[in-house]
PDB file of N, CA and C in Angstrom:
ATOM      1  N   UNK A   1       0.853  -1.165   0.000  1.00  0.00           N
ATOM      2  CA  UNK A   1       0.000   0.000   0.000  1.00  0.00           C
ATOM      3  C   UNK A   1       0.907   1.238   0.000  1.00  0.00           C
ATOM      4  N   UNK A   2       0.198   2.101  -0.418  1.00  0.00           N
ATOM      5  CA  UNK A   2       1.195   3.250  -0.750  1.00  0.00           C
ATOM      6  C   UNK A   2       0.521   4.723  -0.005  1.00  0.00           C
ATOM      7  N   UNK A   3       0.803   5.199   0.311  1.00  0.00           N
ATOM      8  CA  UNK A   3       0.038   7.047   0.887  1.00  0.00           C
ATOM      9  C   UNK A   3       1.347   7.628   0.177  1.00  0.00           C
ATOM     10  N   UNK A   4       0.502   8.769  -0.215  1.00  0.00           N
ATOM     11  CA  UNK A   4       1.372  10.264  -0.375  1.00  0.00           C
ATOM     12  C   UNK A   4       1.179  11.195   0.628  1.00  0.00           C
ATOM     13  N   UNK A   5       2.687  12.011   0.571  1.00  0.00           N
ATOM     14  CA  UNK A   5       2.991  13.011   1.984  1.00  0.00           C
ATOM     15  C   UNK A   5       2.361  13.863   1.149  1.00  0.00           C
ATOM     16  N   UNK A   6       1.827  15.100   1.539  1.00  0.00           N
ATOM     17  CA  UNK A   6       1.311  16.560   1.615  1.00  0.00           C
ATOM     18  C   UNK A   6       2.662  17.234   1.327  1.00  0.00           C
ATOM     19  N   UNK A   7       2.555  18.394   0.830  1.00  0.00           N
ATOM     20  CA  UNK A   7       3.720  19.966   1.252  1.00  0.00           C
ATOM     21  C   UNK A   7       3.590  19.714   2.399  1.00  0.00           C
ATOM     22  N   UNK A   8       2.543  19.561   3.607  1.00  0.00           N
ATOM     23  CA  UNK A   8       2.626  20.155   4.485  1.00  0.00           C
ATOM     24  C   UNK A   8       3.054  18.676   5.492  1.00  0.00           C
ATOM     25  N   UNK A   9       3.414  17.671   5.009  1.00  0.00           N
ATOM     26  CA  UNK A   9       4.154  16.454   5.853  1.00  0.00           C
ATOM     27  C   UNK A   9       2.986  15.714   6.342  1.00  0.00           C
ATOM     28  N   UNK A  10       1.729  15.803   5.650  1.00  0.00           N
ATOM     29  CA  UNK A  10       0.776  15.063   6.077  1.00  0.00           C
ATOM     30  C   UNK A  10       0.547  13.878   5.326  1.00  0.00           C
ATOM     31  N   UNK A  11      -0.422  12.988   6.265  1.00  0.00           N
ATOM     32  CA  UNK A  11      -0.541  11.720   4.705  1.00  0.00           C
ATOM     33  C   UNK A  11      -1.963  11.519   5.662  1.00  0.00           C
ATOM     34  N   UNK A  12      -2.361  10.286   4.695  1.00  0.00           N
ATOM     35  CA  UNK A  12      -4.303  10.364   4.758  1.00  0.00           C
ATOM     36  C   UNK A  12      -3.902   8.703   4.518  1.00  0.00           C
ATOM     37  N   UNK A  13      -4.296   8.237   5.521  1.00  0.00           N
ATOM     38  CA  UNK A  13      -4.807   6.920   5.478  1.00  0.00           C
ATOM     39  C   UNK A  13      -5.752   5.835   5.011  1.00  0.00           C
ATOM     40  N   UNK A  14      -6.113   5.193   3.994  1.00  0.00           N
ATOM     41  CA  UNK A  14      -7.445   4.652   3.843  1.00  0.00           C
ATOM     42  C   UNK A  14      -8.150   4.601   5.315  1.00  0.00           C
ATOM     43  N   UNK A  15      -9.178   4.477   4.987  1.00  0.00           N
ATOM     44  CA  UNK A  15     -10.621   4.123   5.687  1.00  0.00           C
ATOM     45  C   UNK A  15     -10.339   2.592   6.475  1.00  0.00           C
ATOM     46  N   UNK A  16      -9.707   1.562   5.700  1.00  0.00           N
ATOM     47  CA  UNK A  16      -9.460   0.435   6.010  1.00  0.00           C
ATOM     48  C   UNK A  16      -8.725   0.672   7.403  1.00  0.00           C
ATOM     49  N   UNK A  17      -7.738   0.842   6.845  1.00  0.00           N
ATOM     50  CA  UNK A  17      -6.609   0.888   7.879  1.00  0.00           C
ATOM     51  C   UNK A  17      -6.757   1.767   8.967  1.00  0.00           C
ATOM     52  N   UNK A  18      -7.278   2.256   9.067  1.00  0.00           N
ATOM     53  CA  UNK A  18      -7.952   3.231  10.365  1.00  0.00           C
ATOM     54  C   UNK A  18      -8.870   2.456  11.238  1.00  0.00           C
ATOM     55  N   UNK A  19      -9.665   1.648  10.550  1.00  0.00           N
ATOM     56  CA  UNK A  19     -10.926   0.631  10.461  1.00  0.00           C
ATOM     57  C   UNK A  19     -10.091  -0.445  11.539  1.00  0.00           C
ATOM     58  N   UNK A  20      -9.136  -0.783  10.947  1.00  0.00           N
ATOM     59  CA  UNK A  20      -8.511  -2.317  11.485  1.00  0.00           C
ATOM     60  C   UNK A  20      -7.838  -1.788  12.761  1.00  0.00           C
ATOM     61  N   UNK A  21      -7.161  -0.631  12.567  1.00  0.00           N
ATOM     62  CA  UNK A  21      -6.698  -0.455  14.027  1.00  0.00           C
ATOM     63  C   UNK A  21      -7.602   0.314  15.149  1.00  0.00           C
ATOM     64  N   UNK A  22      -8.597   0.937  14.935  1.00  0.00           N
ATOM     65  CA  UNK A  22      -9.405   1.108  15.209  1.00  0.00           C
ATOM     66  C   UNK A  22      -9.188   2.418  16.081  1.00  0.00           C
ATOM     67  N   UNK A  23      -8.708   2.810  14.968  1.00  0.00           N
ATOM     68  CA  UNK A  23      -9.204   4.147  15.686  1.00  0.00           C
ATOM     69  C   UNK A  23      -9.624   4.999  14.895  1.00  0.00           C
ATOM     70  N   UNK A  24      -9.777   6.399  15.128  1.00  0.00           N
ATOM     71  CA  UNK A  24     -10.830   7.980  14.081  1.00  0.00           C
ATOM     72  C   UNK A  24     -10.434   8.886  14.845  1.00  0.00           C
ATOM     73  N   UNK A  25     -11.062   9.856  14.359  1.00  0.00           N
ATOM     74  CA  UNK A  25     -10.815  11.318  14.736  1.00  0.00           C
ATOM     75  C   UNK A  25     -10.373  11.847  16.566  1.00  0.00           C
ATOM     76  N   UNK A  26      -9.257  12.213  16.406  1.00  0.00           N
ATOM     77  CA  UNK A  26      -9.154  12.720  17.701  1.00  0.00           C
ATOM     78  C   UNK A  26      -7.923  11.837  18.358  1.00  0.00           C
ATOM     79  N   UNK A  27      -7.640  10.308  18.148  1.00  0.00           N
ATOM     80  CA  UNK A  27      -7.010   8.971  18.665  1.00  0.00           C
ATOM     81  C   UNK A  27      -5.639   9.630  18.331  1.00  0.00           C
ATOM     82  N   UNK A  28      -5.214   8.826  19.129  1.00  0.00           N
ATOM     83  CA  UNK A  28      -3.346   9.263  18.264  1.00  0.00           C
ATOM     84  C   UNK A  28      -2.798   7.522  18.141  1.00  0.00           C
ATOM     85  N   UNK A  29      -1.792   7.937  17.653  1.00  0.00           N
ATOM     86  CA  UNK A  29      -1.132   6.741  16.809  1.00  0.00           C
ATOM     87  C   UNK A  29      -0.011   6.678  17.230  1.00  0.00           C
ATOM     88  N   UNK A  30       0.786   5.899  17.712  1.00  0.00           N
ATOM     89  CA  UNK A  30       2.516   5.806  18.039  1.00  0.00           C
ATOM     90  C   UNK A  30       3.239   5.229  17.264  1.00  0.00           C
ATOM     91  N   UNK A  31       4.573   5.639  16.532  1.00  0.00           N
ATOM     92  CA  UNK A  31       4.982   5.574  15.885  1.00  0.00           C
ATOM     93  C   UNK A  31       6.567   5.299  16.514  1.00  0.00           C
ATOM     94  N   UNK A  32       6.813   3.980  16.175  1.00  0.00           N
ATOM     95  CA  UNK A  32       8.289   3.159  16.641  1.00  0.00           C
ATOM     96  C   UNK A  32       9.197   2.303  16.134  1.00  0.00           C
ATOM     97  N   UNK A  33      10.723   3.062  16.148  1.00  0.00           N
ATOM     98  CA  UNK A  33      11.404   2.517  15.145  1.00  0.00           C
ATOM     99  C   UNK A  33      11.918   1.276  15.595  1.00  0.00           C
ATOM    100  N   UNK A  34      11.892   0.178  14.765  1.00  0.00           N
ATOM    101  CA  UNK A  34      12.872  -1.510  15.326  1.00  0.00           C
ATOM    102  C   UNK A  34      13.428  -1.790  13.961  1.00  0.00           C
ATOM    103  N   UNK A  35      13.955  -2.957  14.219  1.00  0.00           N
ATOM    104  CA  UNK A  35      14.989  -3.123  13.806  1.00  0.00           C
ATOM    105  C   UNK A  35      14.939  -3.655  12.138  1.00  0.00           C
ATOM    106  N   UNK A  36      12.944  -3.566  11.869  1.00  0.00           N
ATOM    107  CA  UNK A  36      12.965  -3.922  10.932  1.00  0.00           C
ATOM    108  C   UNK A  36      12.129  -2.654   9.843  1.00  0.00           C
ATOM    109  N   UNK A  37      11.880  -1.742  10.390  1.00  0.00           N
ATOM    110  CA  UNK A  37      11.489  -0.048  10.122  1.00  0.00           C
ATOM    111  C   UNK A  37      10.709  -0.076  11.205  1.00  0.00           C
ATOM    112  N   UNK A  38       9.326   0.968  10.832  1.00  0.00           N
ATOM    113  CA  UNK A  38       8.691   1.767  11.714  1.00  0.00           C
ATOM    114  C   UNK A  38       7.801   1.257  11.893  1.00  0.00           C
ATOM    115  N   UNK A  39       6.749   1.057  13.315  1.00  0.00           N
ATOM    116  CA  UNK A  39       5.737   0.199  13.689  1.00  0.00           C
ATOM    117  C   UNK A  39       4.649   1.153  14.125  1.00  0.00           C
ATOM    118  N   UNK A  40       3.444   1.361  13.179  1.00  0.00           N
ATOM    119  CA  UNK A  40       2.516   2.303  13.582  1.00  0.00           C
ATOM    120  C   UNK A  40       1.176   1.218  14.465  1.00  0.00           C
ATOM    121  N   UNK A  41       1.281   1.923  15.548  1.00  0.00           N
ATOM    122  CA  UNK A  41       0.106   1.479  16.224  1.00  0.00           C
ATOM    123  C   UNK A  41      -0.856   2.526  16.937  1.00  0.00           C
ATOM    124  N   UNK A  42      -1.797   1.678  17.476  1.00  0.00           N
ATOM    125  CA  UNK A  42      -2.648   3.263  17.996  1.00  0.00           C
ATOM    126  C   UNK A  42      -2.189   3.508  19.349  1.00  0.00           C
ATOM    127  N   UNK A  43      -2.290   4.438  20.201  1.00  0.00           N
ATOM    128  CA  UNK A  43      -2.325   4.298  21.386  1.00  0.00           C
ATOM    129  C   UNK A  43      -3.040   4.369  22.125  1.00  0.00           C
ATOM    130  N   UNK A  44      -3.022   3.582  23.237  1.00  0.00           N
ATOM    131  CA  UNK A  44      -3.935   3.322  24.545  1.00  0.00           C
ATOM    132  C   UNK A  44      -3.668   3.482  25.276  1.00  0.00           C
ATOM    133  N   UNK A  45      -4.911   3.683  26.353  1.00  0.00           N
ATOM    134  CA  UNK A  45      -4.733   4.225  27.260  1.00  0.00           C
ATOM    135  C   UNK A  45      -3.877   3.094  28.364  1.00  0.00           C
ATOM    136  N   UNK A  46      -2.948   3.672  29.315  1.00  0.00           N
ATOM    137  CA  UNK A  46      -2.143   2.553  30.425  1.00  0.00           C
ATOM    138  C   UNK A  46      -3.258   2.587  31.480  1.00  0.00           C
ATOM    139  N   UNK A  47      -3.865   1.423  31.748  1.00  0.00           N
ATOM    140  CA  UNK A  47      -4.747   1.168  32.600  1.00  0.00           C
ATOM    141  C   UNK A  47      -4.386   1.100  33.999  1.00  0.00           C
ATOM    142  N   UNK A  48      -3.015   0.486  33.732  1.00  0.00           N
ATOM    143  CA  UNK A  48      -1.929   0.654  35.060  1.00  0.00           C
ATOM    144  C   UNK A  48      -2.288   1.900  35.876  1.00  0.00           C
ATOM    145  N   UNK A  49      -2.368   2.920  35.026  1.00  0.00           N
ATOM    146  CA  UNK A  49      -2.408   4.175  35.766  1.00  0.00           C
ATOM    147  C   UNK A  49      -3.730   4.566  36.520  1.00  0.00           C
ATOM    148  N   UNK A  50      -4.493   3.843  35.991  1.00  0.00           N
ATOM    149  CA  UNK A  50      -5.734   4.289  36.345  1.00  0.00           C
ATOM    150  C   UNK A  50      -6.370   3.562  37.565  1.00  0.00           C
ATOM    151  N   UNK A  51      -5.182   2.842  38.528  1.00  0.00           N
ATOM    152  CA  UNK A  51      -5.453   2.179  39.204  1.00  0.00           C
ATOM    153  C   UNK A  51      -6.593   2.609  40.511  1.00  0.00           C
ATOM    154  N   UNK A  52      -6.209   3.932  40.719  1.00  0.00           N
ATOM    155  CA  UNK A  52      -7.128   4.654  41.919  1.00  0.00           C
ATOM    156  C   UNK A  52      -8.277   4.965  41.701  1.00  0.00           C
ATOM    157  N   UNK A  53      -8.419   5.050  40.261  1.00  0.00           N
ATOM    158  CA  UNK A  53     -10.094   5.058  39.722  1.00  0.00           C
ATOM    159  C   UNK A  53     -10.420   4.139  39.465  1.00  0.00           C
ATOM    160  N   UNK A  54     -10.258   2.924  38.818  1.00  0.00           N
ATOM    161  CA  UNK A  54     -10.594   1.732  38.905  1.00  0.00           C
ATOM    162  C   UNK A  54     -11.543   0.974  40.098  1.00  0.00           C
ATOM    163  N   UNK A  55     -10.807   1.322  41.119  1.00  0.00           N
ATOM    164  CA  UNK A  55     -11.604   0.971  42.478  1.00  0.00           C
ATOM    165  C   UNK A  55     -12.699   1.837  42.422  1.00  0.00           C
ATOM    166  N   UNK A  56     -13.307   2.899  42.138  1.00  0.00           N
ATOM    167  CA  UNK A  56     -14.196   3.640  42.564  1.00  0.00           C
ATOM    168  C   UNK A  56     -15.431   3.888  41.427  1.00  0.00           C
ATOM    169  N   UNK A  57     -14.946   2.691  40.810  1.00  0.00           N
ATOM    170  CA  UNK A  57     -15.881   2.697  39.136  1.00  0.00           C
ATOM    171  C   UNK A  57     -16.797   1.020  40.131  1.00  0.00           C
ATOM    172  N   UNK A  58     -18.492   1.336  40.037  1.00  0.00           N
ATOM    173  CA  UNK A  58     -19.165   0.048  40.568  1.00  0.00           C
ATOM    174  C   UNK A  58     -18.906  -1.111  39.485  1.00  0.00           C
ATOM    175  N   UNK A  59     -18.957  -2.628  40.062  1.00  0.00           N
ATOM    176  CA  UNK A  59     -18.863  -3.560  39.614  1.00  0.00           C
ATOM    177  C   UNK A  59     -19.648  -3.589  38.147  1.00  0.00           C
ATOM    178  N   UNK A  60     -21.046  -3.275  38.970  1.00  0.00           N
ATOM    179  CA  UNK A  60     -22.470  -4.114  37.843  1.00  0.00           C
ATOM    180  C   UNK A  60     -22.184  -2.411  36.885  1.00  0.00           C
ATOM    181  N   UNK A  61     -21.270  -1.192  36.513  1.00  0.00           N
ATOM    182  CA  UNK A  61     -21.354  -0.359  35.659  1.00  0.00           C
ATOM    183  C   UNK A  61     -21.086  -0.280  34.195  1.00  0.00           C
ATOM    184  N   UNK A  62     -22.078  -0.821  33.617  1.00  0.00           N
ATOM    185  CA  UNK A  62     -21.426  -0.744  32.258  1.00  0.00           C
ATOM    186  C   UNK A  62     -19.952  -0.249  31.486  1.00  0.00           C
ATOM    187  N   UNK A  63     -19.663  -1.043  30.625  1.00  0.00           N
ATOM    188  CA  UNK A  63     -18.028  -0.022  30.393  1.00  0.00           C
ATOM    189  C   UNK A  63     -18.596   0.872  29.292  1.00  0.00           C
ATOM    190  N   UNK A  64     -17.670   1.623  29.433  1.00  0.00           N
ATOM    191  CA  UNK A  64     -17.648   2.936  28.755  1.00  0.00           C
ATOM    192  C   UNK A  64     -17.795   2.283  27.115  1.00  0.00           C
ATOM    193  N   UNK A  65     -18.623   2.863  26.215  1.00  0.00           N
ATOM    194  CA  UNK A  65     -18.480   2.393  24.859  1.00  0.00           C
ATOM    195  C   UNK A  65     -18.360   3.834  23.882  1.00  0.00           C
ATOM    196  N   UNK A  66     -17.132   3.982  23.706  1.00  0.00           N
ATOM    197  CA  UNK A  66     -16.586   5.886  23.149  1.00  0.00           C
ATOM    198  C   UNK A  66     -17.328   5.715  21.491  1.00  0.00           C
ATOM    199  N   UNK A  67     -17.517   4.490  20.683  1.00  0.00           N
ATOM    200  CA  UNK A  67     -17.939   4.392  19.484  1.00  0.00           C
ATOM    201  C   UNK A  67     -19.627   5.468  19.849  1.00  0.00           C
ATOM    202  N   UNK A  68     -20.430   4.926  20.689  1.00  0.00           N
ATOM    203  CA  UNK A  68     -21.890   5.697  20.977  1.00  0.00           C
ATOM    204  C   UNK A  68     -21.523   6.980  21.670  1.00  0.00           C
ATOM    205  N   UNK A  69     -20.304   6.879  22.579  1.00  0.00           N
ATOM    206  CA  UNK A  69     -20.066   8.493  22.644  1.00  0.00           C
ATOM    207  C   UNK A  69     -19.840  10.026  21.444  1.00  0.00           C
ATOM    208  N   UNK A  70     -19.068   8.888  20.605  1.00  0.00           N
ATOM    209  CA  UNK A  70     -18.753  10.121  19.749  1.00  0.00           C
ATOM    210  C   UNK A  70     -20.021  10.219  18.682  1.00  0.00           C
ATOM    211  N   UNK A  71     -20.774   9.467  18.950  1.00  0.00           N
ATOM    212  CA  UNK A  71     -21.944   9.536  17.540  1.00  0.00           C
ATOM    213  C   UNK A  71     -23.021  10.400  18.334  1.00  0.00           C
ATOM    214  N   UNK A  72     -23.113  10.862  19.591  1.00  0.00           N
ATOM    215  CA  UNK A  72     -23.976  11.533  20.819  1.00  0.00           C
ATOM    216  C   UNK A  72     -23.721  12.811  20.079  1.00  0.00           C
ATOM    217  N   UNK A  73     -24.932  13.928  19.626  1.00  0.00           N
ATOM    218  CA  UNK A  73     -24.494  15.542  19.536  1.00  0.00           C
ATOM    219  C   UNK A  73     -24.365  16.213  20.114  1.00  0.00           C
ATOM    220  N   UNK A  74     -23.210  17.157  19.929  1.00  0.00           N
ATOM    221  CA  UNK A  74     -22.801  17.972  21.212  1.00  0.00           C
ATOM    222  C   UNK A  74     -23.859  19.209  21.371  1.00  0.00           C
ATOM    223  N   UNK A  75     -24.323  18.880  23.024  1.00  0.00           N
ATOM    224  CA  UNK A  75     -25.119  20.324  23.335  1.00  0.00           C
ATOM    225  C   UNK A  75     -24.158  21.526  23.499  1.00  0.00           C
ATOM    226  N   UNK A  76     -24.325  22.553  22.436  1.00  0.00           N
ATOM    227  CA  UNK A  76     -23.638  23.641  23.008  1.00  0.00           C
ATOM    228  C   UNK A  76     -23.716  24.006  24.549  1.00  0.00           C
ATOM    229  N   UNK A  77     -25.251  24.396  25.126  1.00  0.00           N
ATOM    230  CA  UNK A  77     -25.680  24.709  26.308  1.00  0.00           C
ATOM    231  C   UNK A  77     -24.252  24.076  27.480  1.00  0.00           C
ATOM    232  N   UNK A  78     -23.959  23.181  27.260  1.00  0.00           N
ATOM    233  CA  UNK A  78     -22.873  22.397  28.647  1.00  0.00           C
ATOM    234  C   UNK A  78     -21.644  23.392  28.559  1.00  0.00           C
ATOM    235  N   UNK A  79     -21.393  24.215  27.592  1.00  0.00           N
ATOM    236  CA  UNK A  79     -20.388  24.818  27.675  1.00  0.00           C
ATOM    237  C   UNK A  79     -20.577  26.311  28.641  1.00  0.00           C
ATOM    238  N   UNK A  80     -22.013  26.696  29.213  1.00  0.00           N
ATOM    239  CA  UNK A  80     -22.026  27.842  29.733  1.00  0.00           C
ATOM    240  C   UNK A  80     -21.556  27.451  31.130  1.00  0.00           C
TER     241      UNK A  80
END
């Protein structure tokens, strides 16, 4: 597969490949060199860290599902 850079050092990903790693608008991507080139993956969040909230999230609480978050329209009004 091939992308072209921009003037401006950008490149545009198929749909696929965004698709498979699963991420969209807003996600970031990490980008790491080994020994055999560069390894693009998405990044996630370290759960490790989130150890002190973890405890304070209830058992029976649904997990968070960000796919129905981001499709939710934003009320301006929450911003006053």
């Amino acid at each position: 597969m091939v992308v072209k850079i921009t003037s401006k050092r950008q490149v545009t990903f198929p749909a696929r490949v965004l698709e498979a790693l699963g991420v969209g608008p807003g996600d970031q991507l990490e980008l790491s060199e080994g020994p055999d080139g560069f390894v693009l993956r998405p990044r996630r969040v370290d759960r490790s860290l989130l150890g002190t909230l973890h405890a304070k999230i209830p058992p029976a609480h649904p997990p968070f599902d960000i796919a129905t978050f981001r499709k939710t329209p934003y009320d301006p009004a929450l911003r006053d």
